[in-house]
Structures are given as C-alpha cells and as structure tokens.
Protein backbone atom coordinates (compact mmCIF):
# COMPACT_ATOMS: atom_id res chain seq x y z
CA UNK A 1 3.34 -36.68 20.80
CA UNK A 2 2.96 -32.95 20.15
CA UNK A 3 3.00 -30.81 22.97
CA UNK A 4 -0.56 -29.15 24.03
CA UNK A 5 -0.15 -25.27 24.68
CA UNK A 6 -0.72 -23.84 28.47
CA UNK A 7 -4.00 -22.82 29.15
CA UNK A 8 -4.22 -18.88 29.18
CA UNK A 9 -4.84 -18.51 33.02
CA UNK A 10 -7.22 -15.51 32.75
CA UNK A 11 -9.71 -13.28 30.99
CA UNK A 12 -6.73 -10.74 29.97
CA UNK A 13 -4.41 -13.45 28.82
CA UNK A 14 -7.51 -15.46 27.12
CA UNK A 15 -8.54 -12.26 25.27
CA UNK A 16 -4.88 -12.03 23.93
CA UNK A 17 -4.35 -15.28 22.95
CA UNK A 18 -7.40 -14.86 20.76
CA UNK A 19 -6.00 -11.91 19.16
CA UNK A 20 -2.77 -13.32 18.59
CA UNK A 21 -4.57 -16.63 16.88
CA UNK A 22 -6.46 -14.29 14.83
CA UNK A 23 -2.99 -12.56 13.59
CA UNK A 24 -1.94 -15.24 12.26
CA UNK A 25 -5.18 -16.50 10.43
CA UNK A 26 -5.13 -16.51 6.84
CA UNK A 27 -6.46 -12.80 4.62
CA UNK A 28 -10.30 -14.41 4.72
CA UNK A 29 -10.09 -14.72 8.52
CA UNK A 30 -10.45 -18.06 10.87
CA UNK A 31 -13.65 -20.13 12.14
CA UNK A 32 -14.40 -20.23 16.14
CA UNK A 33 -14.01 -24.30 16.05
CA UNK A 34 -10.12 -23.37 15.27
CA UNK A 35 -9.39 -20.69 17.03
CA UNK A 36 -10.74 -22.48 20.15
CA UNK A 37 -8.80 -25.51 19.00
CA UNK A 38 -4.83 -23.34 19.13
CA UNK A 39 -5.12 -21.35 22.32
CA UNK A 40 -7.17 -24.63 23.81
CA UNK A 41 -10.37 -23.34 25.31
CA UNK A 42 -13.95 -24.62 24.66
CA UNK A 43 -15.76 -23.66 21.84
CA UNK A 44 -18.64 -21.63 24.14
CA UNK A 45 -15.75 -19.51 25.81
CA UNK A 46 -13.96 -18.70 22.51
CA UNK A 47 -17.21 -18.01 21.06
CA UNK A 48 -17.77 -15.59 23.90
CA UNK A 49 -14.48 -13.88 23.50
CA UNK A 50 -14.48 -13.58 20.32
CA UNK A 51 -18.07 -11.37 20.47
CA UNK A 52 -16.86 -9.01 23.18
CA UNK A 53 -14.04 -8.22 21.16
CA UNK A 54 -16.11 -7.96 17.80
CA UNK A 55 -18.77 -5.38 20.13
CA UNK A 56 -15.24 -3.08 20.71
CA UNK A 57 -14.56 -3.40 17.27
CA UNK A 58 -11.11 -5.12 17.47
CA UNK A 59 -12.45 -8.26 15.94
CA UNK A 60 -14.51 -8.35 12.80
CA UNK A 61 -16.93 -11.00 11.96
CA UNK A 62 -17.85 -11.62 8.18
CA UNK A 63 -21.73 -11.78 7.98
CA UNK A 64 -21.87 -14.43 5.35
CA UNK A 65 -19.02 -16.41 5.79
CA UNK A 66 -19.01 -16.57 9.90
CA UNK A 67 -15.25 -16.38 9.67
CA UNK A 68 -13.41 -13.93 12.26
CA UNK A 69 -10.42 -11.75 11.33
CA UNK A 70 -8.56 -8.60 13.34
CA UNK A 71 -10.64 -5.62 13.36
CA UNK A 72 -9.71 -1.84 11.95
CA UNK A 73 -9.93 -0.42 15.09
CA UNK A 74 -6.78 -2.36 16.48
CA UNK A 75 -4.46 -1.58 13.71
CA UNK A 76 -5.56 2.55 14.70
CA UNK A 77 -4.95 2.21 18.01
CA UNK A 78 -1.89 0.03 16.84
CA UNK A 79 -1.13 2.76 14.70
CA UNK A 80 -1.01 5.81 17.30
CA UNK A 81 1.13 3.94 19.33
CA UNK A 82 3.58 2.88 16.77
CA UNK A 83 3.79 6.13 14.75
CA UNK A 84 2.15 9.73 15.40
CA UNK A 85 2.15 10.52 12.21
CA UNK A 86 0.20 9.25 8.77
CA UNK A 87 1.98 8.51 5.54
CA UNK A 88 1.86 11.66 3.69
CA UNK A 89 2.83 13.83 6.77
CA UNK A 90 5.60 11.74 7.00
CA UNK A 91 6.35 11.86 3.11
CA UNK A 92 5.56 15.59 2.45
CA UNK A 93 9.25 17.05 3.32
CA UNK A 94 10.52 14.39 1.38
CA UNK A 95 8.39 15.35 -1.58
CA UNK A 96 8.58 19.37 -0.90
CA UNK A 97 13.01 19.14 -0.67
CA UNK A 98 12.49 16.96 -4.20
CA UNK A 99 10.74 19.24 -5.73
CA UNK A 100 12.92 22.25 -4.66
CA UNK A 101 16.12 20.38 -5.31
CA UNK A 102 15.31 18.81 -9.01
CA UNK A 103 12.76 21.28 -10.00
CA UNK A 104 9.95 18.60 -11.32
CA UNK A 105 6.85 17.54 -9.74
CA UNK A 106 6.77 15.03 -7.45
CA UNK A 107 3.57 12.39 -6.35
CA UNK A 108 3.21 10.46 -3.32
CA UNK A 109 0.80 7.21 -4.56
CA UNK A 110 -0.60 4.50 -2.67
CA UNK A 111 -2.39 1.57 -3.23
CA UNK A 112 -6.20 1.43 -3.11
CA UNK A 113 -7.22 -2.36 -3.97
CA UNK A 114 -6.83 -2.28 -8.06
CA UNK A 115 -5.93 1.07 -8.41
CA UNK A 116 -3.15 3.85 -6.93
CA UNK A 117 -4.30 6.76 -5.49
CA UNK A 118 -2.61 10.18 -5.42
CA UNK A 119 -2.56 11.00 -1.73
CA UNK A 120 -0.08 13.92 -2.29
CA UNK A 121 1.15 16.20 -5.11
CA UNK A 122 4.27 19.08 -5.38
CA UNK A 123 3.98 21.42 -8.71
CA UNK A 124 7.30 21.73 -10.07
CA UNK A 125 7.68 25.04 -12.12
CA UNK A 126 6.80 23.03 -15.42
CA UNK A 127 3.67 22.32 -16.62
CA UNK A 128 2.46 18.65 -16.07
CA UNK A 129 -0.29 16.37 -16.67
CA UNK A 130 -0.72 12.96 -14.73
CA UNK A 131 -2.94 9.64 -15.40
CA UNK A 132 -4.21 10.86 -11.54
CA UNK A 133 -4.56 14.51 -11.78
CA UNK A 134 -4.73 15.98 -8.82
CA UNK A 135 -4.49 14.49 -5.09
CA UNK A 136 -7.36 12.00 -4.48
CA UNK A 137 -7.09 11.16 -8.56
CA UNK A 138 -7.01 7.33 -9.25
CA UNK A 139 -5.61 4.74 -12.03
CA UNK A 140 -5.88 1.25 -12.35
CA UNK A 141 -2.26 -0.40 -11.17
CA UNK A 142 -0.30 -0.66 -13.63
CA UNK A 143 -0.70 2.60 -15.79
CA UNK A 144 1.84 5.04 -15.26
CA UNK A 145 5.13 4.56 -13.24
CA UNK A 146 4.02 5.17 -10.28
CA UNK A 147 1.28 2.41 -10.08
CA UNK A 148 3.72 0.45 -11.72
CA UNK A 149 6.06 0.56 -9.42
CA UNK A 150 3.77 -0.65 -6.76
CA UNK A 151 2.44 -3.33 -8.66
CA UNK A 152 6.04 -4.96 -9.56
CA UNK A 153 6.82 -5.70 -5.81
CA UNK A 154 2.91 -6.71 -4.74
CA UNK A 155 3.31 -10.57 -3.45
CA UNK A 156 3.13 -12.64 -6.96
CA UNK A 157 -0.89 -13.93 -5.86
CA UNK A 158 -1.60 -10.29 -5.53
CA UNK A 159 0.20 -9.20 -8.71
CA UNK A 160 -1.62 -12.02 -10.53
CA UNK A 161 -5.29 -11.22 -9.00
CA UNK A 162 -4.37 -7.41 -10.37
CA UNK A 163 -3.57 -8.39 -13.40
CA UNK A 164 -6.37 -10.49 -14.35
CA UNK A 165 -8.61 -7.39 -13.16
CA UNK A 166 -6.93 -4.70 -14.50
CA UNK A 167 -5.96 -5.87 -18.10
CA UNK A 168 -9.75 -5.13 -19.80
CA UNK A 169 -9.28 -1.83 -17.60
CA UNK A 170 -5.98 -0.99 -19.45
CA UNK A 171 -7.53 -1.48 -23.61
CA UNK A 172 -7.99 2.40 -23.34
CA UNK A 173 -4.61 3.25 -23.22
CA UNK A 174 -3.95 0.79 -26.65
CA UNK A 175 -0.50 -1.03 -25.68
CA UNK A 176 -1.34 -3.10 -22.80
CA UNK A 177 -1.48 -7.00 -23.08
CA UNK A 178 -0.28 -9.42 -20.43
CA UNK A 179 2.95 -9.76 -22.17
CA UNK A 180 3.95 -6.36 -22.18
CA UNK A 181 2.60 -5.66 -18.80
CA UNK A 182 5.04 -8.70 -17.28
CA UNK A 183 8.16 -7.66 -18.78
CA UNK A 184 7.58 -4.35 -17.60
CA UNK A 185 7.13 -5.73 -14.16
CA UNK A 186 10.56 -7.76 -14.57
CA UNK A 187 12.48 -5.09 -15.84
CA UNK A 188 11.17 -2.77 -12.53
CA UNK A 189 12.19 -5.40 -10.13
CA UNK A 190 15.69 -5.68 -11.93
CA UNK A 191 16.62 -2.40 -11.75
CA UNK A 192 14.46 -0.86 -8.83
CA UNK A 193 12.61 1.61 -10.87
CA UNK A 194 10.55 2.16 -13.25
CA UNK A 195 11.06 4.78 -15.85
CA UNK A 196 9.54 6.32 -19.37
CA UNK A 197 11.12 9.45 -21.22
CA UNK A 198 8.33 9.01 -23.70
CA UNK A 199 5.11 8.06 -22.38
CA UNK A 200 1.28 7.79 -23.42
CA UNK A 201 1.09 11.71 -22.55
CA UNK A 202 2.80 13.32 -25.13
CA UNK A 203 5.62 15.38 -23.94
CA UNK A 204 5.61 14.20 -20.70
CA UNK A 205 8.36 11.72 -18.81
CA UNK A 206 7.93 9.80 -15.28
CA UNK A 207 10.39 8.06 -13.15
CA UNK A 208 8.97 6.10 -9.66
CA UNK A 209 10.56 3.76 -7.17
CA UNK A 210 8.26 1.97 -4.61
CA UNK A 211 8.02 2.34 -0.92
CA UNK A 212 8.22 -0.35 1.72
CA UNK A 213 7.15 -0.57 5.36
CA UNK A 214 9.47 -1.15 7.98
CA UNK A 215 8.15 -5.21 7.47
CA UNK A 216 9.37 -5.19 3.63
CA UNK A 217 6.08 -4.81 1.93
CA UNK A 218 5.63 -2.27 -1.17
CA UNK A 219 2.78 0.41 0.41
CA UNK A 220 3.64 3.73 -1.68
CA UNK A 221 5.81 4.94 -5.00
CA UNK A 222 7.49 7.87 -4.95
CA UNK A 223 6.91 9.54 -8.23
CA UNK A 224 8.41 12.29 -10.31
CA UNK A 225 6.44 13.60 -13.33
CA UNK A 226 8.54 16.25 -15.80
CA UNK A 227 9.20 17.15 -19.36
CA UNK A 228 10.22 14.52 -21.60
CA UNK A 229 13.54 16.67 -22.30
CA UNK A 230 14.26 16.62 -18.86
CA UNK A 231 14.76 12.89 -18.71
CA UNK A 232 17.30 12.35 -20.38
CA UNK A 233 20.10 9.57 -20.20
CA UNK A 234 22.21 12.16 -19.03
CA UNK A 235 20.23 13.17 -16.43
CA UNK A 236 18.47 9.89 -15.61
CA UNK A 237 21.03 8.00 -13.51
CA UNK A 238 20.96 10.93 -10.84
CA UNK A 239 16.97 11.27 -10.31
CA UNK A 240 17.36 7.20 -10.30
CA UNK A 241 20.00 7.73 -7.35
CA UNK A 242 18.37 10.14 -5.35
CA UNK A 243 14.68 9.01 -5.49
CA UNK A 244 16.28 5.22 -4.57
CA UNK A 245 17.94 7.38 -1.19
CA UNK A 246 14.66 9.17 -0.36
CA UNK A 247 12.72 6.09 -0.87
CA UNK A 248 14.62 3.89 1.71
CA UNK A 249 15.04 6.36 4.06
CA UNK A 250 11.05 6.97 4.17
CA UNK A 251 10.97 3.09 4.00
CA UNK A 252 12.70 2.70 7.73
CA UNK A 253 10.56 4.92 8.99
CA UNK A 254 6.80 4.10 7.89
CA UNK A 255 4.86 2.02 10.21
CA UNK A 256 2.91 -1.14 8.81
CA UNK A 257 0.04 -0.16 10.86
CA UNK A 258 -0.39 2.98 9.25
CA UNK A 259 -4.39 3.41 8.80
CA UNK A 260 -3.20 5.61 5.34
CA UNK A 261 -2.07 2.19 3.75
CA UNK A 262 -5.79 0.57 4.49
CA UNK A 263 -7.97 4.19 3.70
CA UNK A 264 -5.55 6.13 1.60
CA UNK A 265 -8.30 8.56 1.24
CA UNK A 266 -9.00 10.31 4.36
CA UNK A 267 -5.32 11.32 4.97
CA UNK A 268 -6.47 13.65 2.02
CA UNK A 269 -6.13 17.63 2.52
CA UNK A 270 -9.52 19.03 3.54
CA UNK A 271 -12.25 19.39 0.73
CA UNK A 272 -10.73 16.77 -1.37
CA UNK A 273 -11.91 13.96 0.39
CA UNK A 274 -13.19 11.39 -1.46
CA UNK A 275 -15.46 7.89 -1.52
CA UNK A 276 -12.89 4.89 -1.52
C-alpha cells in the first residue's frame, strides 16, 4: 500500500507544504480538492491556507477557472534573494565589451509571450536597422535571429503553440511558411546559432545565440546586428565562437527567478517604458 505523507505539524510547515504542492502543479495551476489531497489536510483548512496566502499575494487564484497557482510576488522576493541584479544589468558589460571588441551592434532580447522584446541595445559605429528598433521594440518570434534563436530551444509544446500563432503574423515579411520556419529551427539547434549574411533588410547581416538560466531553459538571445560585408565566412566562425563564450558564461549566472524573464518591460531605461 502506498505510503500516506506526515502531517505538516504546524501553521508554518502547513503554509509551506502548500506552496511546495503548488510548485509542482501543472502551468494552469491546481484545484483545492488536490492540493488538500498531497500534503493531507482537510479541504476547509487548505481552503483557508490557500486564501491567506492569495491576500499576501504569493498565491494567485484564477477568477474563472477557481484553479490556484504560485503568485508573482514570490518569484520577486525569490528573486532578490537569489540574485541582486535584473537581466540586462547583468548582460550590459557583456554587451558594452562586444561591442567595443567586434565593433557591431549588439541586442539583448527576451521573450514576451509571442514576441521578443529588445530590453537592451549597443550602437556599433555602423549604421543599423533592426526588426525591433530601439530598446522596448517588439517582433513576433521567429523573425530575425534573435527571436529565432529563442524560439529554436522553447520546449517543443511551446514552440508549436508559437508557431501556430505567429505564422499569419509572419505573411508580411513574404518567405515564411511552416516548412521554412522548422528547418530553420533544426538547423539553429544543430549548430547553436542562428545566422543570416543576407537578410530581409537589405544590407544588413545578424548572428544570435540563445541564453539559458542556470535551470537550462532558453530566457534571452544575444544578438549582433552589422553590415552584410562584415559577415563574412571569413569572419563568421569567430563572432560564432565568442558570442557562444559570452552566452554561457551569462547563462551560469542568470537566476530563473529573475522578474525581467516574466515583465521584460520594466527593466527598461527610464522614459522608454512600455505596456506589455
């Protein structure tokens, strides 16, 4: 017979063993009836946890669907204890010695439900132009290496679900389809970058390799934008190799609790914020 867990013992370790059912719960969140059922309590006294922890806004309830999930508020306080400092504070050196050391532009992007989001951007000396402009400037996963790049190493549910969305979104830019979209994917994952010398904006070249957290999972590209003559084979294998360095060293280092990865946009500079 399976083995019934321990009773937590009291209101601390009760409150606890809530949040620790609720980690585990699946992205849509978990009904009272089974939370009470793994950490054993009665359905009243769950119920009762549960709402004191919802009014200090470390448990969220869903209004229509009654189900209860981990609020915002813990992964912040999470957050501050884990790591003082937000994603692009912790990526602008790496972007500012880039930019200094290859003499191109370099983008920090992050993903925003269907879209990446510039959250940081270093002007090389050259002239560029990006599918997200400036820092706070959007495009729909997929378009551009550095959305790309995230999108190739999303879980393959999450790849598909952005897909599906984003493919009428893409019609603008005239060689998107499923097919094409896929083996791009593929060929990212097999080499660990993603790379164009000639792109949809003439004259203009990308390279981007994504950015993990310290748990594995994609949360950023690093992104280099530069003239199409400055991409060359010649000179490709080298960006390839030191992007790839910068990448997993920032990767060791970024904490999965990192509020910037949930609300990419209000780690913008002030008087760019804007409406996610």
């Amino acid at each position: 017979m399976p083995v019934e867990p321990p009773l937590p013992a009291n209101g601390v370790q009760r409150t606890f063993a809530v949040l620790r059912a609720l980690a585990d719960a699946p992205a849509q969140g978990m009904r009272v009836t089974l939370v009470a059922k793994i950490i054993g309590l009665t359905q009243g006294t769950t119920h009762r946890l549960l709402q004191a922890l919802v009014s200090e806004a470390m448990v969220e309830q869903d209004e229509r669907s009654k189900l209860y999930r981990l609020g915002m508020d813990l992964f912040s306080l999470a957050a501050r204890a884990g790591n003082s400092w937000d994603l692009r504070s912790l990526c602008r050196p790496t972007l500012l010695r880039l930019c200094a050391s290859l003499g191109d532009t370099m983008f920090l992007l992050v993903r925003s439900r269907f879209d990446a989001v510039c959250v940081d951007r270093i002007d090389g000396p050259f002239p560029i132009r990006a599918f997200t402009g400036d820092i706070g400037g959007r495009v729909a996963l997929g378009v551009g290496q550095g959305s790309l790049a995230i999108l190739s190493y999303l879980p393959a549910a999450e790849q598909d679900e952005v897909i599906r969305y984003n493919l009428p979104r893409m019609r603008d830019f005239g060689v998107f389809d499923e097919v094409y979209l896929r083996t791009e994917i593929e060929r990212t994952r097999a080499t660990g970058y993603c790379a164009r010398q000639a792109g949809l904006l003439e004259g203009m070249a990308g390279l981007a390799v994504p950015i993990f957290d310290s748990n594995g999972l994609v949360v950023a590209a690093l992104s280099i934008g530069t003239l199409t003559s400055r991409l060359n084979e010649e000179r490709l294998p080298t960006v390839v190799q030191i992007l790839k360095r910068e990448a997993e060293a920032l990767s060791q280092r970024i904490n999965p609790f990192d509020p910037a990865l949930r609300r990419p946009m209000h780690q913008t500079p002030a008087g760019t914020e804007k409406t996610v």
